[in-house]
Every structure is written in C-alpha cells, then in structure tokens.
Protein backbone atom coordinates (compact mmCIF):
# COMPACT_ATOMS: atom_id res chain seq x y z
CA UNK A 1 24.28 -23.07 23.92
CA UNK A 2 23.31 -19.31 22.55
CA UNK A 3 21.47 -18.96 19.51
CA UNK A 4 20.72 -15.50 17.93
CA UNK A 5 17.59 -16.26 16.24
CA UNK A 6 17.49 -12.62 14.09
CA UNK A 7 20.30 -11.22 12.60
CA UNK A 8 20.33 -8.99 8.96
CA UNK A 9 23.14 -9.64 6.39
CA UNK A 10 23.22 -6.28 4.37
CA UNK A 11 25.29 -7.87 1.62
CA UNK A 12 28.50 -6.06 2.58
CA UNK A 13 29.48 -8.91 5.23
CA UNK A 14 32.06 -11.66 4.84
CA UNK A 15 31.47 -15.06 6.37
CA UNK A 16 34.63 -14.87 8.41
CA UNK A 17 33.57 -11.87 9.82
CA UNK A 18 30.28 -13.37 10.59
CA UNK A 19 32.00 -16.29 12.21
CA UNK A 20 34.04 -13.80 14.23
CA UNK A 21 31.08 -11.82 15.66
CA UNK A 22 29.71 -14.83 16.87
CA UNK A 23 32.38 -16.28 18.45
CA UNK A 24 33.41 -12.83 20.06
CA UNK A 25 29.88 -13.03 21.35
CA UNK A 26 29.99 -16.32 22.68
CA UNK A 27 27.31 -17.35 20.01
CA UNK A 28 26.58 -20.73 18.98
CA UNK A 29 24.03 -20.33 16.23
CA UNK A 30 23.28 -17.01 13.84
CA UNK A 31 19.70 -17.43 12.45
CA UNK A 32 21.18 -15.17 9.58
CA UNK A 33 18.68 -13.71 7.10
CA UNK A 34 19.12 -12.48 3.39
CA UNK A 35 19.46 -8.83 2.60
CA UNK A 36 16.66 -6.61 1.77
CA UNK A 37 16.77 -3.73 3.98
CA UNK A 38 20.05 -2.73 2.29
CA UNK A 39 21.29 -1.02 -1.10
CA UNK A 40 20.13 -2.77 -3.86
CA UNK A 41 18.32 -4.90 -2.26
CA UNK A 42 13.96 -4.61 -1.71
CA UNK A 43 11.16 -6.55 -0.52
CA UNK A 44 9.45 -4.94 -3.43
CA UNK A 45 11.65 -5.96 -6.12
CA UNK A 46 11.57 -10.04 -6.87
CA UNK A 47 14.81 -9.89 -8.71
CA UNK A 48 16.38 -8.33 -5.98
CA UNK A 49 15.29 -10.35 -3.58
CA UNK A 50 16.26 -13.70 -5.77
CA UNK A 51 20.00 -12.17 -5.87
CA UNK A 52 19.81 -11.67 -2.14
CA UNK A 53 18.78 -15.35 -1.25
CA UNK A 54 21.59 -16.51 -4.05
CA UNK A 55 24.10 -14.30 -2.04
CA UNK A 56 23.08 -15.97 1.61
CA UNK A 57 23.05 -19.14 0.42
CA UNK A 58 26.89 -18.66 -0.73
CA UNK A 59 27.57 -17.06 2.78
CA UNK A 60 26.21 -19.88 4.43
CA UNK A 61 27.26 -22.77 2.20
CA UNK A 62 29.42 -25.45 4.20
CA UNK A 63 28.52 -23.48 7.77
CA UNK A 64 25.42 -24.91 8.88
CA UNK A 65 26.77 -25.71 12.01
CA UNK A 66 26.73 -21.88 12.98
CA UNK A 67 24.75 -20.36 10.50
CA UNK A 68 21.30 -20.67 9.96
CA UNK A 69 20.43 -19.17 6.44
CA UNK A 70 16.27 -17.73 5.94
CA UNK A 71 15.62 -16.54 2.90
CA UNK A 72 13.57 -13.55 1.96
CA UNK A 73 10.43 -14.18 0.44
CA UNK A 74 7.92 -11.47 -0.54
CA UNK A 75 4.79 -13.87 -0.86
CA UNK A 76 2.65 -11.10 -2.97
CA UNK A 77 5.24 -11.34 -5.73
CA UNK A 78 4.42 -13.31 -8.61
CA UNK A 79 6.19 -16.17 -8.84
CA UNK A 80 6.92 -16.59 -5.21
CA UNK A 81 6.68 -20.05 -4.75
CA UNK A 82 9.20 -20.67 -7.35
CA UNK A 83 11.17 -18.36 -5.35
CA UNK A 84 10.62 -19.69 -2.10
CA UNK A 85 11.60 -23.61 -3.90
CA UNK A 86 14.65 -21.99 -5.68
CA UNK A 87 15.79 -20.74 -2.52
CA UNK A 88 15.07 -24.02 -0.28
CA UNK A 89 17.17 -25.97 -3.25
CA UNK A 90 20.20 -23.96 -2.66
CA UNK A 91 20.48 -24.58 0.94
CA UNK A 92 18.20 -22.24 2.78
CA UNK A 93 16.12 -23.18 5.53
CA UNK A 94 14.04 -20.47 6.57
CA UNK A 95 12.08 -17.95 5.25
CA UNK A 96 11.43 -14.16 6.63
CA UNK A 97 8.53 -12.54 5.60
CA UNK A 98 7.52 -8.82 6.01
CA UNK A 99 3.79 -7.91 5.55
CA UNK A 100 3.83 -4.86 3.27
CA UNK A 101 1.04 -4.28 1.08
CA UNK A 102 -0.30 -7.38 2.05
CA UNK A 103 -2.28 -8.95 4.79
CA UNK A 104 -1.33 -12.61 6.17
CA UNK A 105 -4.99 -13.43 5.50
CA UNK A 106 -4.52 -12.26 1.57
CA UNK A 107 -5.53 -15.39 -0.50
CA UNK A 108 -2.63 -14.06 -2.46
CA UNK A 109 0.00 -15.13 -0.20
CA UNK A 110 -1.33 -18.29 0.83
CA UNK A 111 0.56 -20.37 -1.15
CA UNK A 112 3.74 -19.43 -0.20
CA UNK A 113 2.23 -20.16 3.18
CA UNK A 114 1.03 -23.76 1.76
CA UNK A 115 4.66 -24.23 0.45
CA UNK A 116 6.25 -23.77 3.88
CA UNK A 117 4.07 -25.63 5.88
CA UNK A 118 4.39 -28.65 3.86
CA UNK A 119 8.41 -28.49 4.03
CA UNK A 120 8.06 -27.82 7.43
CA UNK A 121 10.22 -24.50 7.09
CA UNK A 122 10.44 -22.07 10.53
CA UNK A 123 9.11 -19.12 9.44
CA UNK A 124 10.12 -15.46 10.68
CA UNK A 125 7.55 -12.45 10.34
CA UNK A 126 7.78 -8.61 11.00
CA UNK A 127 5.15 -7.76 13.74
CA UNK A 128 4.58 -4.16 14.91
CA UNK A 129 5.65 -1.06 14.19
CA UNK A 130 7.54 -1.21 10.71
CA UNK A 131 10.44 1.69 9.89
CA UNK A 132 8.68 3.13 7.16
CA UNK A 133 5.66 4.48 9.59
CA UNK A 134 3.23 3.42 6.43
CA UNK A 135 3.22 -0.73 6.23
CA UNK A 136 2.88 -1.14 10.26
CA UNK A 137 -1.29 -1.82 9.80
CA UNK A 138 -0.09 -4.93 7.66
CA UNK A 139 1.84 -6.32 10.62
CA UNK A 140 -0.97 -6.53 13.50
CA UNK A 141 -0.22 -10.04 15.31
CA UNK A 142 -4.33 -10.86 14.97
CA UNK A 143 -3.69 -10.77 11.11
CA UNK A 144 -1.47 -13.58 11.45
CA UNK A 145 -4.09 -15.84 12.80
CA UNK A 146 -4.32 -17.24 9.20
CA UNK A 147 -1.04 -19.55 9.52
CA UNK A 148 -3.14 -21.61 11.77
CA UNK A 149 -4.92 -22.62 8.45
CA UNK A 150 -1.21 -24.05 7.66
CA UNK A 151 -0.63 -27.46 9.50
CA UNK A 152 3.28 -27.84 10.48
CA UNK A 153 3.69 -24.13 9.93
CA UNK A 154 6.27 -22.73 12.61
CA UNK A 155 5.82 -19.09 12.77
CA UNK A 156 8.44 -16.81 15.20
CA UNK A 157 6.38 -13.28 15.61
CA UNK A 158 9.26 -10.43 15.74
CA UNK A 159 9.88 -7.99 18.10
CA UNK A 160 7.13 -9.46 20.57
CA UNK A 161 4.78 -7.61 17.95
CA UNK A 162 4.86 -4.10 19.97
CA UNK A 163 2.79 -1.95 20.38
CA UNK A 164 0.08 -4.28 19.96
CA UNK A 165 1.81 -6.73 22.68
CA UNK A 166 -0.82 -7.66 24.42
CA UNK A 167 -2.27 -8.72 21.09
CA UNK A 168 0.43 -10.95 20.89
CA UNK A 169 0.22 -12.51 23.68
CA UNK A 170 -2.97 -13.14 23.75
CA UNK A 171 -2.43 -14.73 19.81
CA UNK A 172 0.25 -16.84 22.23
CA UNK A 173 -2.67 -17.85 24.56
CA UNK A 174 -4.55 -19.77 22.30
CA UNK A 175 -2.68 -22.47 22.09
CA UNK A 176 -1.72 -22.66 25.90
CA UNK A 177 -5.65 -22.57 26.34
CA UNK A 178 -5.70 -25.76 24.92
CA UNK A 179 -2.40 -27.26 26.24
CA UNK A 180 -0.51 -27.67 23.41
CA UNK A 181 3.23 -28.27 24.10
CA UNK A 182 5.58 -25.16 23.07
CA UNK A 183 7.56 -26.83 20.72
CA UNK A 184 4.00 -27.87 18.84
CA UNK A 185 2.81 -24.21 19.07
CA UNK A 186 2.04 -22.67 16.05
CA UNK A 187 3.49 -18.83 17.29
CA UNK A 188 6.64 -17.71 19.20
CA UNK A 189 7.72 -14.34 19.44
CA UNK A 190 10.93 -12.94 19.27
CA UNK A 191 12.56 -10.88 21.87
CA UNK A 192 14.71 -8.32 19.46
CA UNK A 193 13.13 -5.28 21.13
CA UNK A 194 10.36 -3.60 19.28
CA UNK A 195 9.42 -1.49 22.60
CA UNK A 196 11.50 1.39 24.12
CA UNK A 197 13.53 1.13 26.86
CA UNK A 198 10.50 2.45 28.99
CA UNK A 199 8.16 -0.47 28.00
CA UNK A 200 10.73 -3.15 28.04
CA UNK A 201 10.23 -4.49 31.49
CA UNK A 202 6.56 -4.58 31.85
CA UNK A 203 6.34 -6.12 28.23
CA UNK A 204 8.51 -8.84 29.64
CA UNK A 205 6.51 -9.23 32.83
CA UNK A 206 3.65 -10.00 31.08
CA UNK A 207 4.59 -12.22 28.26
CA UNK A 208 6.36 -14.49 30.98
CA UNK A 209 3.33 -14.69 33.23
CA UNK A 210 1.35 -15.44 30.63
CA UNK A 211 3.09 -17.30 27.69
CA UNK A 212 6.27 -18.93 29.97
CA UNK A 213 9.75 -19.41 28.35
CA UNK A 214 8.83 -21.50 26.26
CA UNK A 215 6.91 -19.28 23.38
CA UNK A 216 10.02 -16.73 23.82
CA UNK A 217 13.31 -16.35 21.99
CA UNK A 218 16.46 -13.86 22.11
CA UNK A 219 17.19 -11.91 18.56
CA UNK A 220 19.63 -9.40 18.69
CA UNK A 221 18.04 -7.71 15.35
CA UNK A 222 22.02 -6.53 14.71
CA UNK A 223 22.50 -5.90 11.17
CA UNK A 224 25.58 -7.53 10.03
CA UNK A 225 28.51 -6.58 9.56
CA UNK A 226 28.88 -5.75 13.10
CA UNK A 227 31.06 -7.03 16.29
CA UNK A 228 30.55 -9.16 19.17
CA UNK A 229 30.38 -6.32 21.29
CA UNK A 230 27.10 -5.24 19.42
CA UNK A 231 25.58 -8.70 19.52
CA UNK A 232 26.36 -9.36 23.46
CA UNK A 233 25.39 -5.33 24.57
CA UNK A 234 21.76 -6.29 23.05
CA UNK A 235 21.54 -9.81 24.85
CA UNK A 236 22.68 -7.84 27.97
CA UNK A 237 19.40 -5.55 27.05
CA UNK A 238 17.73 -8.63 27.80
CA UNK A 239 19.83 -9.88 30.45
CA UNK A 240 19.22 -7.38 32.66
CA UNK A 241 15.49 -7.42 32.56
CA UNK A 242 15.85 -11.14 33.54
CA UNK A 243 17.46 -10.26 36.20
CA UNK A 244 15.24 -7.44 37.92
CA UNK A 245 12.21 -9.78 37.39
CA UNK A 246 14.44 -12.55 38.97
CA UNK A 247 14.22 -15.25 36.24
CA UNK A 248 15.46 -18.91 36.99
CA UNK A 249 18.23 -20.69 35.09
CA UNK A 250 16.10 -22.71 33.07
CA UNK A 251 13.42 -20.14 31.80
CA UNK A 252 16.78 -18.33 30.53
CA UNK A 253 18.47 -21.49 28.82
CA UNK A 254 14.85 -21.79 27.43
CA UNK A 255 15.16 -18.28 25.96
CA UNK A 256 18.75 -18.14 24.75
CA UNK A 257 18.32 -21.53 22.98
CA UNK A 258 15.45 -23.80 23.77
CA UNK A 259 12.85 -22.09 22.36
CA UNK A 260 14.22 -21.35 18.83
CA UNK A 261 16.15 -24.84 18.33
CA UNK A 262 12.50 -26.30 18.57
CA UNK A 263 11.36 -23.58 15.75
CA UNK A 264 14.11 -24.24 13.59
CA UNK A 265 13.79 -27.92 13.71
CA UNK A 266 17.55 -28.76 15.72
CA UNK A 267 15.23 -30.85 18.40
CA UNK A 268 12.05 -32.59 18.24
CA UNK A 269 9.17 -31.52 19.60
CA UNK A 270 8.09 -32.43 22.76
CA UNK A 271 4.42 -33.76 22.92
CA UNK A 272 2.55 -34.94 26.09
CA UNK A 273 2.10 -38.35 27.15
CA UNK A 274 -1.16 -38.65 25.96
CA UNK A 275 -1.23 -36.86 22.61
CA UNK A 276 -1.80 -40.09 20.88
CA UNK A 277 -0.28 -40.58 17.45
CA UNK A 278 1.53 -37.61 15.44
CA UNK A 279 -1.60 -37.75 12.97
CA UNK A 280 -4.79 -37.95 15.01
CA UNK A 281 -8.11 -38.65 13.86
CA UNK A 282 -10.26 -36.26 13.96
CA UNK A 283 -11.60 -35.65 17.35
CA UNK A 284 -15.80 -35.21 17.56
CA UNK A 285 -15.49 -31.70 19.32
CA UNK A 286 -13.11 -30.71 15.86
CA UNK A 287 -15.60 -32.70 13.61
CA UNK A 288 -18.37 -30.66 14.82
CA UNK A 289 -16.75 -27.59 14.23
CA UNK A 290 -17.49 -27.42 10.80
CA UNK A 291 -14.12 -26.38 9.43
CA UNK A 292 -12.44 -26.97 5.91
CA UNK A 293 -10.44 -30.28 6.49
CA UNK A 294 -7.08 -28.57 6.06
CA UNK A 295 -8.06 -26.39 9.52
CA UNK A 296 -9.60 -29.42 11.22
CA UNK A 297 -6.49 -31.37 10.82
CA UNK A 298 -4.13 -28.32 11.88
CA UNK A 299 -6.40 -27.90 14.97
CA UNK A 300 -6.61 -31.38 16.29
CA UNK A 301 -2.82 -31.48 15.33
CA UNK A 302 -2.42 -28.50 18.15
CA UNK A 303 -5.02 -29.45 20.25
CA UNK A 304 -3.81 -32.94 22.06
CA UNK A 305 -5.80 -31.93 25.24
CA UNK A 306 -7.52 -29.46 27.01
CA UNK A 307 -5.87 -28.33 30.60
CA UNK A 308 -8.59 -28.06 32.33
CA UNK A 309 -8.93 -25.20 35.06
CA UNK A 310 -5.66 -23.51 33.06
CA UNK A 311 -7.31 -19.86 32.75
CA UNK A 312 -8.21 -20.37 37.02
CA UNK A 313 -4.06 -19.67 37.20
CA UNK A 314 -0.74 -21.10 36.60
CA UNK A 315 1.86 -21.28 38.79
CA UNK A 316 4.68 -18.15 38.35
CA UNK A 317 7.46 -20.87 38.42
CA UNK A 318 6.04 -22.24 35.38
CA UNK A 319 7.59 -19.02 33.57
CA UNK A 320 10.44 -18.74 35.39
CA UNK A 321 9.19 -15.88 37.75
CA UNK A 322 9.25 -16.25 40.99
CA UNK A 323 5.78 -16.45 42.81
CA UNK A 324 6.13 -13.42 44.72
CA UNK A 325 6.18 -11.46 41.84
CA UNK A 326 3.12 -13.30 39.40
CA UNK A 327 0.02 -11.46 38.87
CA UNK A 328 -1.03 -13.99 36.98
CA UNK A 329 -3.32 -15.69 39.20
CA UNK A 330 -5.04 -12.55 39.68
CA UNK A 331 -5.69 -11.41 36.50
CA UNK A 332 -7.65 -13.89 35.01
C-alpha cells in the first residue's frame, strides 16, 4: 500500500481527476488538504478558509477509502475552534496548520490544539523555510515542543523541518530517548522535500540513523490538479536516495505507508509489552516532576519505559541502513 500523506487541492481540481492521479501513480491513499495557498483562498482570511474546508469536504464526501480530507485551520483566528468543529462535522479528519504570525507556544492557539487532541485528529504543520521568506521564524521545529502539552495529539512535522533538520531530529529524539513506540510518538516528519537536491541525501542519512522508519513518511507536496507522472517523479526523488543509502524492504514499506496509517489513525498503535494499561497512573519519577497534570499525564502516556543504554548506540538495521554505512554508534 502507498499513501501520499501531503497533497494541496487549489480549488480548481475535480475528484475524478484526483482519483485518476492516484491511480496513475499507483497510490492508495491521498492525505488531501483544503485550499489556501490558491486564489481566493488565505490562511489569513477565516471566511476563506471556512469556504475552503466546505469545498474539501464535498471533494472528499463518499471517498474515504482514497481520500483523506485535513482541513485548514488558522488557530490565531477568532473563532477557530468553531471552525475546526464545523469542519470535523462535515467529514474532515485532519487538520493542517501553518505557523504565521503565531508561535505553537502562543496561548492563543492552544485551544485549537486542546480541540484536536481530545478528538484525536492527526495533525499536519509547516516546518522550515516558508515561501513568503517572512513567516519561516514561526515554523522552527523547537517551537512545536508545546503539542507535547496536548495528550493524544499526533503531529506530522513537514518537509523534515529544513534547514533547521537537525532540530528536528533531535525534537524526534526525545521520545526514542525514552522508548516510546513510533506509532505513540507525539512527532513525525514528513519527507516532501524542504532541502535542495544538494542536502537531500545527507538529510536522509541522518534522520534514518537516528529517528528509524518509523518517525518518517513520503509527501509528494504536489499541488493538485496534477498527473500521476508528477506524483510518482517526486516519490522517485525519494526512491532513489533509498537506494544509494541501501535501505531494506521494510524501512521503505514503513515510509510509503506504515508510518502515516499510524498518524492518521487506519491502524492501532503499537505499544510494548510492558506499557501497562492505555491510562497509566502516574509514575513517581513524573509525579516528582512537578508538572501541570495535563503534561504529567501526556508524559507518562509517552513514556512506558526507559531503554536503557539507547544513547550508547542502536543498531543501523534498526533504520533500515545497513551497518556498514551507520555512524550512529559513533556519534553519540
């Protein structure tokens, strides 16, 4: 199974040519979301935005076995947890957010954030660079380390957050410090290509040695409406970078489709054997942390055990590399 876990509609796209470009493209799943990069449309403009998650939810009405509608939310807005509900009610699932004029760590936003935790919604974010070469110091992956503060929130990180990658990644880490399972991880990150051409390969290097498979996902970031030639030339992007750094079969099925069906809720998560119940009590090393309970909870939630020895090295085939060609154990 292939799912495309980021593709724009622009509002000038029909659903059977939608359907087509998947299917020419050998595409299971389109994580499709609303317009707002477009004409008429603006992440700026609430109205606007309201028509655009009115006009997805009609594209994607009756097609939820191949399209996977996220609605746009801009969570500064007022009135954007009506919008957010409005949007969920008519058959959304999703929401993509796009820091601009607001940090993630805003008390502002944080009940939009508050809304999608509790529904359990995957959540999509701009990270890095942003087009408009003014909004990018919004979109720094640290900043997002207030969804933690969200229990259940399920937050994909696009375009592996370049330049600041290594931020990423190391916003990745934390939760692989303390051996939470990927599918309970509270980030992922996108691979719709944020660096160059000349950065691609080393970015990838280093976000499999460190994060594995299983934190990674393949977006095309096409902007619909556009063919199945357009959607499989960016997956080969990817495809050949697998390749040169030799990745197994099962890293890639974890990429292609693993990774996002566990962020957008098709498969449950996996949990280790000795998590203990879904709703822990609080552990003493949380309780003595003196957080707010809302933070306690969402750590012990994501914090079943501690691997111990994990930052003395991992093994390369744990990401799908081979061994040969892991730094990993050296590095740390």
């Amino acid at each position: 199974m292939l799912i495309d876990a980021h593709l724009h509609c622009t509002g000038a796209e029909t659903p059977g040519a939608v359907l087509r470009a998947l299917d020419d493209s050998q595409t299971d799943l389109g994580v499709v979301l609303a317009p707002f990069l477009s004409a008429g449309y603006s992440m700026h403009d609430a109205a606007s935005l309201r028509r655009a998650n009115a006009y997805l939810a009609d594209l994607v009405r009756g097609r939820s076995d191949r399209l996977f509608g996220m609605a746009v939310i801009n969570p500064a807005l007022p009135g954007a947890v009506d919008d957010l509900d409005r949007a969920i009610a008519a058959g959304l699932r999703g929401v993509k957010m796009v820091p601009s004029g607001w940090y993630p760590h805003d008390d502002r936003v944080q009940p939009v954030f508050a809304l999608a935790s509790r529904l359990q919604l995957p959540l999509l974010f701009h990270s890095g660079i942003f087009i408009d070469g003014r909004s990018s110091r919004f979109c720094r992956p640290v900043n997002f380390e207030a969804l933690r503060d969200h229990p259940g929130a399920r937050v994909a990180l696009a375009h592996l957050s370049w330049p600041w990658t290594d931020e990423a990644i190391a916003l990745g880490l934390i939760d692989r410090i303390h051996g939470v399972p990927d599918d309970a991880a509270a980030f992922r990150f996108d691979l719709s290509f944020g660096p160059p051409p000349a950065y691609r390969l080393q970015v990838l290097r280093r976000a499999l040695a460190v994060l594995g498979a299983g934190l990674l996902q393949f977006g095309s970031d096409c902007f619909l409406p556009c063919s199945g030639a357009d959607i499989r030339e960016r997956r080969g992007w990817l495809e050949d970078l697998l390749d040169e750094l030799e990745v197994d079969t099962p890293a890639r099925e974890r990429l292609f489709h693993g990774t996002a069906a566990a962020w957008l809720g098709l498969q449950p998560p996996e949990r280790p054997a000795d998590a203990g119940p879904a709703l822990p009590d609080l552990p003493e090393s949380v309780r003595n942390e003196g957080l707010p309970p809302a933070r306690a909870t969402a750590l012990a939630m994501r914090r079943p055990h501690r691997a111990p020895g994990w930052l003395m090295g991992r093994p390369a085939a744990a990401a799908g590399l081979r061994a040969s060609g892991s730094a990993w154990q050296r590095c740390c």
